[in-house]
Protein backbone atom coordinates (compact mmCIF):
# COMPACT_ATOMS: atom_id res chain seq x y z
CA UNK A 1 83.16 158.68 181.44
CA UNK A 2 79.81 160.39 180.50
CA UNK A 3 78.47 162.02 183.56
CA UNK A 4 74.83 162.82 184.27
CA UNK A 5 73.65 166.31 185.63
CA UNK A 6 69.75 165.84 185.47
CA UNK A 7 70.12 165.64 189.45
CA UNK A 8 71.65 168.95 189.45
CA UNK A 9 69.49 170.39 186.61
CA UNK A 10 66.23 169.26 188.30
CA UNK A 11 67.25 171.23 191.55
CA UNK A 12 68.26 174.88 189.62
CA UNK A 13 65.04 174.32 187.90
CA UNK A 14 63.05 174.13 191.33
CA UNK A 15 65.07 177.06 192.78
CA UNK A 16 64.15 178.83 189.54
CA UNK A 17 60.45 177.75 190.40
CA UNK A 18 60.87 178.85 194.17
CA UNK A 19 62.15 182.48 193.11
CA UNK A 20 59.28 183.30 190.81
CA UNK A 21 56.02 184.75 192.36
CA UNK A 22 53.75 183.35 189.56
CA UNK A 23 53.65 179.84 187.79
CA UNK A 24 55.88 179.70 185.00
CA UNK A 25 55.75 178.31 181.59
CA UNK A 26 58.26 175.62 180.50
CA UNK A 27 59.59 177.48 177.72
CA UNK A 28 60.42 180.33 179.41
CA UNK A 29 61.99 178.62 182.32
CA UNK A 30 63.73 176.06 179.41
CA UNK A 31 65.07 179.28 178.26
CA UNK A 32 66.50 180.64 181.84
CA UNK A 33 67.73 177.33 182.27
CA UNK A 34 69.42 176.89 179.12
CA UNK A 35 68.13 173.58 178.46
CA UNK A 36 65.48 171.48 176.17
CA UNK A 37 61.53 172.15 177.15
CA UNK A 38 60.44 168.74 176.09
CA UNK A 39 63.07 167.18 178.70
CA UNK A 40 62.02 169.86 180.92
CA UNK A 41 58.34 169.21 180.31
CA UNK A 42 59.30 165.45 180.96
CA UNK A 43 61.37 165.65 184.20
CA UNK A 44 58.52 168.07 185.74
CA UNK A 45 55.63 165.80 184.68
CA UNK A 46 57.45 162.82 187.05
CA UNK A 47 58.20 165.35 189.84
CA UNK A 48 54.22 166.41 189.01
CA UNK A 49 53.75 162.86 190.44
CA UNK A 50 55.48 163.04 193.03
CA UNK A 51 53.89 166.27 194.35
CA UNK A 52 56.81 168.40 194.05
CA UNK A 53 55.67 170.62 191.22
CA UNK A 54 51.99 171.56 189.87
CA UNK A 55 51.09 171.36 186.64
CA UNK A 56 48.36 170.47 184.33
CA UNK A 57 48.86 167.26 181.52
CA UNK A 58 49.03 168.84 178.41
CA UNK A 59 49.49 172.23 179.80
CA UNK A 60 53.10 174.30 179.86
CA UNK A 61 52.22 176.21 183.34
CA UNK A 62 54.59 175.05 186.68
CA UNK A 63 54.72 176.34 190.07
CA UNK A 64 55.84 174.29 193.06
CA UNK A 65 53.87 171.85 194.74
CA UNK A 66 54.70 172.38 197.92
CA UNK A 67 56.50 175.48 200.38
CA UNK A 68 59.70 175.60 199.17
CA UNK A 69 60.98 174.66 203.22
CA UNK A 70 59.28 171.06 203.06
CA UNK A 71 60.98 170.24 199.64
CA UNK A 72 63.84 168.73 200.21
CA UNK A 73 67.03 167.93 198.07
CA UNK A 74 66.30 163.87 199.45
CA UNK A 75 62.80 164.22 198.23
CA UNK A 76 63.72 165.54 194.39
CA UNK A 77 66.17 163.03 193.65
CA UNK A 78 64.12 160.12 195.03
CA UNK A 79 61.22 161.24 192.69
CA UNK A 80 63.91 161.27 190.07
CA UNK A 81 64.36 157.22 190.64
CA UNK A 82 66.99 157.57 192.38
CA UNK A 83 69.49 157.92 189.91
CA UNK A 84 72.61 155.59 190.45
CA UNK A 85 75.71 157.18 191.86
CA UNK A 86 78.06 155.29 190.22
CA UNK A 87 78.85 154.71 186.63
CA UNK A 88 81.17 151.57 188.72
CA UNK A 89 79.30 148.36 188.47
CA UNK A 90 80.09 145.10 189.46
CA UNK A 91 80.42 142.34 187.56
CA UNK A 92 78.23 139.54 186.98
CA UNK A 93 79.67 137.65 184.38
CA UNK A 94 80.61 133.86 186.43
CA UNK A 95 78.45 134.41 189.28
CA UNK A 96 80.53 131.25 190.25
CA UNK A 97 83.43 132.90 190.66
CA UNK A 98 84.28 133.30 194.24
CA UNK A 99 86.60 136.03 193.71
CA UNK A 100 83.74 137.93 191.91
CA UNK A 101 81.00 137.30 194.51
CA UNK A 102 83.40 138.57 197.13
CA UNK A 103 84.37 141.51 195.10
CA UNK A 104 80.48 141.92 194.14
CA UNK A 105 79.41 141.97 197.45
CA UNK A 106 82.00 144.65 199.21
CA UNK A 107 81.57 146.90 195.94
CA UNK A 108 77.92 146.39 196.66
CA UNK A 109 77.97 147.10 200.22
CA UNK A 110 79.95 150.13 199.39
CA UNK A 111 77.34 151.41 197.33
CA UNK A 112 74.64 151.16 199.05
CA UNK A 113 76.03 152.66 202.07
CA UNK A 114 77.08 155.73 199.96
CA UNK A 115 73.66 155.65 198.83
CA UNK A 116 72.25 155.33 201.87
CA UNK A 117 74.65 158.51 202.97
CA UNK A 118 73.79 160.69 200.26
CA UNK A 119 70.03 160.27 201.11
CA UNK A 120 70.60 161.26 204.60
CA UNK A 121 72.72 164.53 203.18
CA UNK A 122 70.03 165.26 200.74
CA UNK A 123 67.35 165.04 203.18
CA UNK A 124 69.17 168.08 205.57
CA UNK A 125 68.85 170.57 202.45
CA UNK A 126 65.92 171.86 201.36
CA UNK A 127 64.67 174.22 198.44
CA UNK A 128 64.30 177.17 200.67
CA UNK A 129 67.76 177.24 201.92
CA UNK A 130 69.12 177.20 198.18
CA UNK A 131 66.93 179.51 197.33
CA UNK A 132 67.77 181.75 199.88
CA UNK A 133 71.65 181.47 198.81
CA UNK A 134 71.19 183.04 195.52
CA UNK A 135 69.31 186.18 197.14
């Protein structure tokens, strides 16, 4: 099962962001990060959007876009998309199937209550606080 860590990557790069006193270029936090700086580039450019990060089109310069206290854990991964828990899906192939619509719709319900969950956890943690662990 291929897992997906751009959730996790997203959030070291902001706590990277958060401990540096001046804007940083992607490269050199690609670098500290140990990780592409045109998926870097990318992934800041939507959280650009979003507010979390400043940065100028075209131009390689980040610093956060907001205090690091009103950036919450919630707030990255929704300006992610919301990336989908669960590699688990149900299935949709006889949507005539009563068997499958029941299983569909507990399997459903099940997700998006952990969804639902994980928001609320997200939303209690913000930047500040990680960055204060690694101090």
């Amino acid at each position: 099962m291929k897992t997906n860590n751009r959730l996790s990557a997203t959030i070291h790069a902001l706590v990277n962001l958060a401990n540096r006193r001046e804007p940083t270029t992607t490269d050199a936090l690609a670098a500290s990060l140990e990780v592409n700086p045109v998926v870097l580039r990318q992934t800041l450019g939507g959280l650009r959007d979003a507010g979390l990060v400043r940065g100028e089109r075209g131009n390689t310069v980040w610093s956060l876009g907001r205090d690091a206290a009103s950036i919450s854990l919630g707030d990255i991964y929704v300006a992610l998309g919301e990336p989908s828990l669960f590699v688990l899906r149900s299935r949709s192939d006889n949507p005539k199937c009563l068997v499958e619509l029941s299983v569909d719709e507990a399997l459903l319900g099940a997700f998006d209550d952990a969804q639902r969950r994980l928001l609320e956890r997200l939303g209690g943690v913000s930047l500040a606080s990680l960055s204060a662990d690694v101090h």
